[in-house]
C-alpha atoms as a PDB file:
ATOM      1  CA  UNK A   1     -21.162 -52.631   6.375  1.00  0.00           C
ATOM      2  CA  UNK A   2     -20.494 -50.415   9.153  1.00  0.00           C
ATOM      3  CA  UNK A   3     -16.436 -49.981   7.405  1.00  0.00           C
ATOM      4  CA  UNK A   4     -18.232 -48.704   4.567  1.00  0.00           C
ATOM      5  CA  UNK A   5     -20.920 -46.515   6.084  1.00  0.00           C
ATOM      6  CA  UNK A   6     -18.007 -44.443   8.343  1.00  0.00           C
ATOM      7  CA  UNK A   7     -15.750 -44.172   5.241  1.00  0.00           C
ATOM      8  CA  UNK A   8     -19.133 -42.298   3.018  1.00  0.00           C
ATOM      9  CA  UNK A   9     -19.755 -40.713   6.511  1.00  0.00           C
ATOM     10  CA  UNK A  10     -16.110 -39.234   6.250  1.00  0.00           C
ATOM     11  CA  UNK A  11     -15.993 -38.604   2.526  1.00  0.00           C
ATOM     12  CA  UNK A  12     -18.960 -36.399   3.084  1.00  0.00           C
ATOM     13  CA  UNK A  13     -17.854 -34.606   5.696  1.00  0.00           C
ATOM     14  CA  UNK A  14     -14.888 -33.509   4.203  1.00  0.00           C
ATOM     15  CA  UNK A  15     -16.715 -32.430   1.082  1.00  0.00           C
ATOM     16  CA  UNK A  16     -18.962 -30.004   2.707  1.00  0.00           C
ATOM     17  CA  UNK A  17     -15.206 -28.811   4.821  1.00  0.00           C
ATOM     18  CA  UNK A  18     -13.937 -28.777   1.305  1.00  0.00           C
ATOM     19  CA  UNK A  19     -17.639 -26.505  -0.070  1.00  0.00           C
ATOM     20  CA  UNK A  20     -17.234 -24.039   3.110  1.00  0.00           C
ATOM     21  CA  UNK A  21     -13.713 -23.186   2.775  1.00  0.00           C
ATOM     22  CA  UNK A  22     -14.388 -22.416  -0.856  1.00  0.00           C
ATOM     23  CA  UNK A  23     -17.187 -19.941  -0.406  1.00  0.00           C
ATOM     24  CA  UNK A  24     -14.535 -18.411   2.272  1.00  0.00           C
ATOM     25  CA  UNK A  25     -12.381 -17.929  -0.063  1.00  0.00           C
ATOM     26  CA  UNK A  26     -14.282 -17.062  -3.352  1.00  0.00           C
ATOM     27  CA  UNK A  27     -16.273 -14.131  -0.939  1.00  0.00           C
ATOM     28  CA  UNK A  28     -14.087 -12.884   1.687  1.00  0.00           C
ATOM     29  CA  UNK A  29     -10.912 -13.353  -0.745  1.00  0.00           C
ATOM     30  CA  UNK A  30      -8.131 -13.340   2.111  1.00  0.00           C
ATOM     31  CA  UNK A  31      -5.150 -13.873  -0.781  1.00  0.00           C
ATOM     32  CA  UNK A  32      -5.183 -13.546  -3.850  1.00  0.00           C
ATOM     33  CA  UNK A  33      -3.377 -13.019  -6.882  1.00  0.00           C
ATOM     34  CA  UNK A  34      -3.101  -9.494  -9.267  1.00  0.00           C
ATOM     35  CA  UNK A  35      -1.382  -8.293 -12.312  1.00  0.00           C
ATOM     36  CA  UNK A  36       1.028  -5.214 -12.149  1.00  0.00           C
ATOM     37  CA  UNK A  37       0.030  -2.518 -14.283  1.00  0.00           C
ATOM     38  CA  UNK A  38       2.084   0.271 -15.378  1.00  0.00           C
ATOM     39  CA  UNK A  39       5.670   1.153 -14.404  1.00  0.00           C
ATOM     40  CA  UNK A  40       5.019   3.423 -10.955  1.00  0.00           C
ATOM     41  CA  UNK A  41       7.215   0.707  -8.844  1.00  0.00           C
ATOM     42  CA  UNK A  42       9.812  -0.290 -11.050  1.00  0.00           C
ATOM     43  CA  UNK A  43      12.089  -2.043 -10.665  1.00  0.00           C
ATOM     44  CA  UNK A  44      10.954  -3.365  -7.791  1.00  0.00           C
ATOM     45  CA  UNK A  45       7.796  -4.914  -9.548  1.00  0.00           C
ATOM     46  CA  UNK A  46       7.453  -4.978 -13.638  1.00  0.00           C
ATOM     47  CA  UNK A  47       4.651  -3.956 -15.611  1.00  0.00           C
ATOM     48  CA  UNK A  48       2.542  -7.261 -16.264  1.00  0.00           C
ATOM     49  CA  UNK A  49       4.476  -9.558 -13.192  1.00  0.00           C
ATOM     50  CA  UNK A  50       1.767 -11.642 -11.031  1.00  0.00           C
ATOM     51  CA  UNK A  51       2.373 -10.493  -7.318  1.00  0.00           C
ATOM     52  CA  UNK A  52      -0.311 -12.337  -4.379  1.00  0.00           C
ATOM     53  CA  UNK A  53      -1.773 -10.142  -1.992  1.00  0.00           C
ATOM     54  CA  UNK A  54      -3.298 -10.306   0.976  1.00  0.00           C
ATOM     55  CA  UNK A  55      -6.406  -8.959   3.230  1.00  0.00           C
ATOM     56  CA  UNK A  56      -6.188 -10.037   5.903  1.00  0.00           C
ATOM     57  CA  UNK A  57      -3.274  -8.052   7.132  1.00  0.00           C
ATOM     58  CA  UNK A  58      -3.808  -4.721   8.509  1.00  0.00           C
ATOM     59  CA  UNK A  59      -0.739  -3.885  10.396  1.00  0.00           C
ATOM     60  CA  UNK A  60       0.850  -1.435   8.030  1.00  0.00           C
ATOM     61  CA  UNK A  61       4.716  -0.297   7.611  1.00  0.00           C
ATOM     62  CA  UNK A  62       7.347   1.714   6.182  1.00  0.00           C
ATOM     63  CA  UNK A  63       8.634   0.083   3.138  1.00  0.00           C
ATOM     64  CA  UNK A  64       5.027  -2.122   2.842  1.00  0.00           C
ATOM     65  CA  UNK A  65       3.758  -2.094  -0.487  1.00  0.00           C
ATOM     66  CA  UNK A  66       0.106  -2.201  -0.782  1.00  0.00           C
ATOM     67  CA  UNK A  67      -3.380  -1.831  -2.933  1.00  0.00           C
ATOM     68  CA  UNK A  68      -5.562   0.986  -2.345  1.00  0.00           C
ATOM     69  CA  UNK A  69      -8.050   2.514  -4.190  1.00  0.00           C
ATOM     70  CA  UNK A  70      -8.399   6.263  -5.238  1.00  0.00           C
ATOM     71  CA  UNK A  71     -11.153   7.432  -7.754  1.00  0.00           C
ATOM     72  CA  UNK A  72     -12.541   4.057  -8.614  1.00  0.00           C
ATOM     73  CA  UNK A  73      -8.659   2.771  -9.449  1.00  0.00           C
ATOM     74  CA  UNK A  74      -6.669   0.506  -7.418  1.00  0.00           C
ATOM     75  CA  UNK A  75      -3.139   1.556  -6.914  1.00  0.00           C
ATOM     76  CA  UNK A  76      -0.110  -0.002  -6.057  1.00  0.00           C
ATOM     77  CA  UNK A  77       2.462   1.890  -4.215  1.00  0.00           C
ATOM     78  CA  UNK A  78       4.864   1.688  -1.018  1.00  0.00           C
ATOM     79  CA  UNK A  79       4.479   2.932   2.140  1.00  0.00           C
ATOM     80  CA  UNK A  80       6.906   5.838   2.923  1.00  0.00           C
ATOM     81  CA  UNK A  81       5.487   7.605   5.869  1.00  0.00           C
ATOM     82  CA  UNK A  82       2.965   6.548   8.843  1.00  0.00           C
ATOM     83  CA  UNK A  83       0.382   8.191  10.770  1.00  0.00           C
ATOM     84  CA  UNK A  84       2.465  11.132  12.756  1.00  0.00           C
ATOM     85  CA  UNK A  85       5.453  11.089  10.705  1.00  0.00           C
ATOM     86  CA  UNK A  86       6.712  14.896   9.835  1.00  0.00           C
ATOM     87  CA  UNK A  87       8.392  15.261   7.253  1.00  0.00           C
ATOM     88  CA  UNK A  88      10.096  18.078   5.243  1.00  0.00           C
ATOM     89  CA  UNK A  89       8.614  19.391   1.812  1.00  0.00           C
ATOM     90  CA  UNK A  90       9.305  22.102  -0.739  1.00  0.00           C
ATOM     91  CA  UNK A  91       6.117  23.509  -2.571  1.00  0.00           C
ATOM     92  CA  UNK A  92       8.352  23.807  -6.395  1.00  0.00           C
ATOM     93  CA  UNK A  93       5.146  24.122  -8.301  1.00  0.00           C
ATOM     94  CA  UNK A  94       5.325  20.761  -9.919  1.00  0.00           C
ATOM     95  CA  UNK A  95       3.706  18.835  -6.926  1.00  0.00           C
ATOM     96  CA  UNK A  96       1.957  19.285  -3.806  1.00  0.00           C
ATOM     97  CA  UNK A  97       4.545  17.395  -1.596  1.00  0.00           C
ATOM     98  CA  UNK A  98       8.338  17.147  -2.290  1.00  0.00           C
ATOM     99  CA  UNK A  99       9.557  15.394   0.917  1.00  0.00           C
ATOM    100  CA  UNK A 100      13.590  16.685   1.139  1.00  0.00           C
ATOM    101  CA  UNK A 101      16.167  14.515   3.464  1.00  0.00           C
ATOM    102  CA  UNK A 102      16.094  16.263   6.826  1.00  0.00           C
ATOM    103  CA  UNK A 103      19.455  17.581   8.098  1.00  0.00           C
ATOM    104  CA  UNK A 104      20.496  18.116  11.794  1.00  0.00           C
ATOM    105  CA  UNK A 105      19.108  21.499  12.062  1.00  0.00           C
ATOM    106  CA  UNK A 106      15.567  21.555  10.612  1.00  0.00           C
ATOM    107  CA  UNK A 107      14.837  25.376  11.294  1.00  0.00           C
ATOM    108  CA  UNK A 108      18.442  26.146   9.408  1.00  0.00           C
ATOM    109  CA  UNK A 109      17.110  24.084   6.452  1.00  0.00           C
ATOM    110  CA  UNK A 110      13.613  25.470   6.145  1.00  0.00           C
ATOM    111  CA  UNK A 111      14.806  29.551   6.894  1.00  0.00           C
ATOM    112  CA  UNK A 112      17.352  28.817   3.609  1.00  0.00           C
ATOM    113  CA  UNK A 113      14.965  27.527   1.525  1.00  0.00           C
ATOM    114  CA  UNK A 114      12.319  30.102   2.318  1.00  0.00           C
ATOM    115  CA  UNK A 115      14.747  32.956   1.256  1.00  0.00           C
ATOM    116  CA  UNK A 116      16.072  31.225  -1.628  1.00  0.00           C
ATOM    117  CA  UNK A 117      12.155  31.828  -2.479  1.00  0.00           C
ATOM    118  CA  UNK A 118      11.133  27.994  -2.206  1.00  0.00           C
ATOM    119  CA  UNK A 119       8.267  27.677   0.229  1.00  0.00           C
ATOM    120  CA  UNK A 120       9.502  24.607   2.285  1.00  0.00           C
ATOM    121  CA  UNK A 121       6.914  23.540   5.388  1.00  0.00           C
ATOM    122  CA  UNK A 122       6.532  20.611   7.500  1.00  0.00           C
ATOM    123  CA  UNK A 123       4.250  17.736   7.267  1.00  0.00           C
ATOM    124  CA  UNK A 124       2.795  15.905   9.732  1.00  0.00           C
ATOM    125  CA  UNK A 125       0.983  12.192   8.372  1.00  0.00           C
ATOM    126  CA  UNK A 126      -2.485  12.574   9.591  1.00  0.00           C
ATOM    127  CA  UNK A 127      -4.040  10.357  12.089  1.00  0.00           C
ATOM    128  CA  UNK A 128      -5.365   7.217   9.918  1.00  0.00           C
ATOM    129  CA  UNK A 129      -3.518   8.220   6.919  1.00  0.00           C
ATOM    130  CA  UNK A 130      -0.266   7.185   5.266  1.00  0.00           C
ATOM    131  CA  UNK A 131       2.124   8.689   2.474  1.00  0.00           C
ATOM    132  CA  UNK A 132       2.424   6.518  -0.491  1.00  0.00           C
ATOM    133  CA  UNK A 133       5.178   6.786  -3.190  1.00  0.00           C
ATOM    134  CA  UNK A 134       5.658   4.410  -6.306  1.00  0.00           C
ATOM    135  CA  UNK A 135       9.175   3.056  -6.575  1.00  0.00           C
ATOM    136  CA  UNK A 136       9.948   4.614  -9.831  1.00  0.00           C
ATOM    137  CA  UNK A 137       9.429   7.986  -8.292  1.00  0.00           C
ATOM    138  CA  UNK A 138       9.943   9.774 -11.458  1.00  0.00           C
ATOM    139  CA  UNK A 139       6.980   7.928 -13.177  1.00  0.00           C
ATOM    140  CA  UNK A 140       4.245   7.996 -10.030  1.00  0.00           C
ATOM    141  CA  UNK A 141       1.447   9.529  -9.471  1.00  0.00           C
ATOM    142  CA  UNK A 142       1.631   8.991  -5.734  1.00  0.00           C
ATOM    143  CA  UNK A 143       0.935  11.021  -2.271  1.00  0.00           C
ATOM    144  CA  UNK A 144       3.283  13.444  -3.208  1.00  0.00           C
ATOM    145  CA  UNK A 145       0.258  14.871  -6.108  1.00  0.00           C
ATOM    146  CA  UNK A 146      -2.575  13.759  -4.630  1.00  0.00           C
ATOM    147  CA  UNK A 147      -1.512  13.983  -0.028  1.00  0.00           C
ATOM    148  CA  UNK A 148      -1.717  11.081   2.574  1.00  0.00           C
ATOM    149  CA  UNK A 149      -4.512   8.371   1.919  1.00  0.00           C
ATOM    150  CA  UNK A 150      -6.643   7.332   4.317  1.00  0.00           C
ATOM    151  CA  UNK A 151      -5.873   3.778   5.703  1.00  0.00           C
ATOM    152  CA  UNK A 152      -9.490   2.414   4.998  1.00  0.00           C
ATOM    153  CA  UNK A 153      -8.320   2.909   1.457  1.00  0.00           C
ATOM    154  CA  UNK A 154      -6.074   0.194   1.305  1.00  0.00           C
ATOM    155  CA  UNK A 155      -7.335  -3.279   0.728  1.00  0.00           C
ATOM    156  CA  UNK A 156      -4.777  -5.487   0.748  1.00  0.00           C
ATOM    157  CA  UNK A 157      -0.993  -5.612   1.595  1.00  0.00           C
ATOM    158  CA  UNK A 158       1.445  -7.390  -1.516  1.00  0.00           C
ATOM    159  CA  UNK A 159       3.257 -10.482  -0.003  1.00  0.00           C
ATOM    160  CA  UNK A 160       6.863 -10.642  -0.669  1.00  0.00           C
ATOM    161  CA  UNK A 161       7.908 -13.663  -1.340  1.00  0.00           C
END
């Protein structure tokens, strides 16, 4: 009698362990698992592949690829620059930011391009913002049209598996 009464005792218990982490899980969502739309980070991810994601981590990289959301869309792009990061870009008309590979002499670089009539500047990341570029640069709509986004934007970071 007292066999059986520990083993319902037990079953219980682990059924209400079982009902707890559930709710955790179905609320606070720490991972979970999204469809790739579009083709803004070929081919790195395709259009329609299942990636899993995760909330809980917050400790953001270069080369991270996360989910953010910008005018009630979530986006899903890589991580290119951090919070302080300066980087190079030429104002051609076409976007707001065109970051260009540095060379040794910065100043050089930037006096040519301004007389060539390109009006190259330097960028500096924000505090609490990153610079986010698709992987299929030539079909993203990334920080490079729309600036840095701010890291509260991002939701969840893609785990690579």
């Amino acid at each position: 009698m007292i066999k059986i009464r520990h083993k319902k005792i037990f079953y219980y218990f682990f059924q209400v362990v079982f009902l707890v982490l559930a709710l955790v899980f179905l609320i606070y969502r720490p991972y979970f698992i999204t469809k790739i739309v579009g083709e803004s980070m070929v081919p790195s991810f395709n259009e329609g592949q299942l990636v899993v994601a995760s909330s809980l981590d917050r400790n953001y990289n270069v080369k991270d690829v996360v989910l953010f959301k910008r005018d009630e869309e979530i986006l899903i792009k890589r991580i290119a620059y951090l919070p302080g990061h300066k980087i190079i870009c030429a104002d051609l008309g076409m976007r707001q930011f065109c970051p260009i590979p540095p060379m040794k002499n910065v100043k050089a670089q930037l006096k040519y391009l301004n007389s060539q009539g390109i009006n190259a500047y330097i960028y500096e990341i924000p505090k609490g913002h990153v610079f986010v570029i698709g992987d299929n640069e030539g079909l993203s709509e990334d920080s490079r049209n729309f600036g840095a986004i701010p890291i509260s934007q991002i939701f969840a970071k893609i785990i690579e598996i």
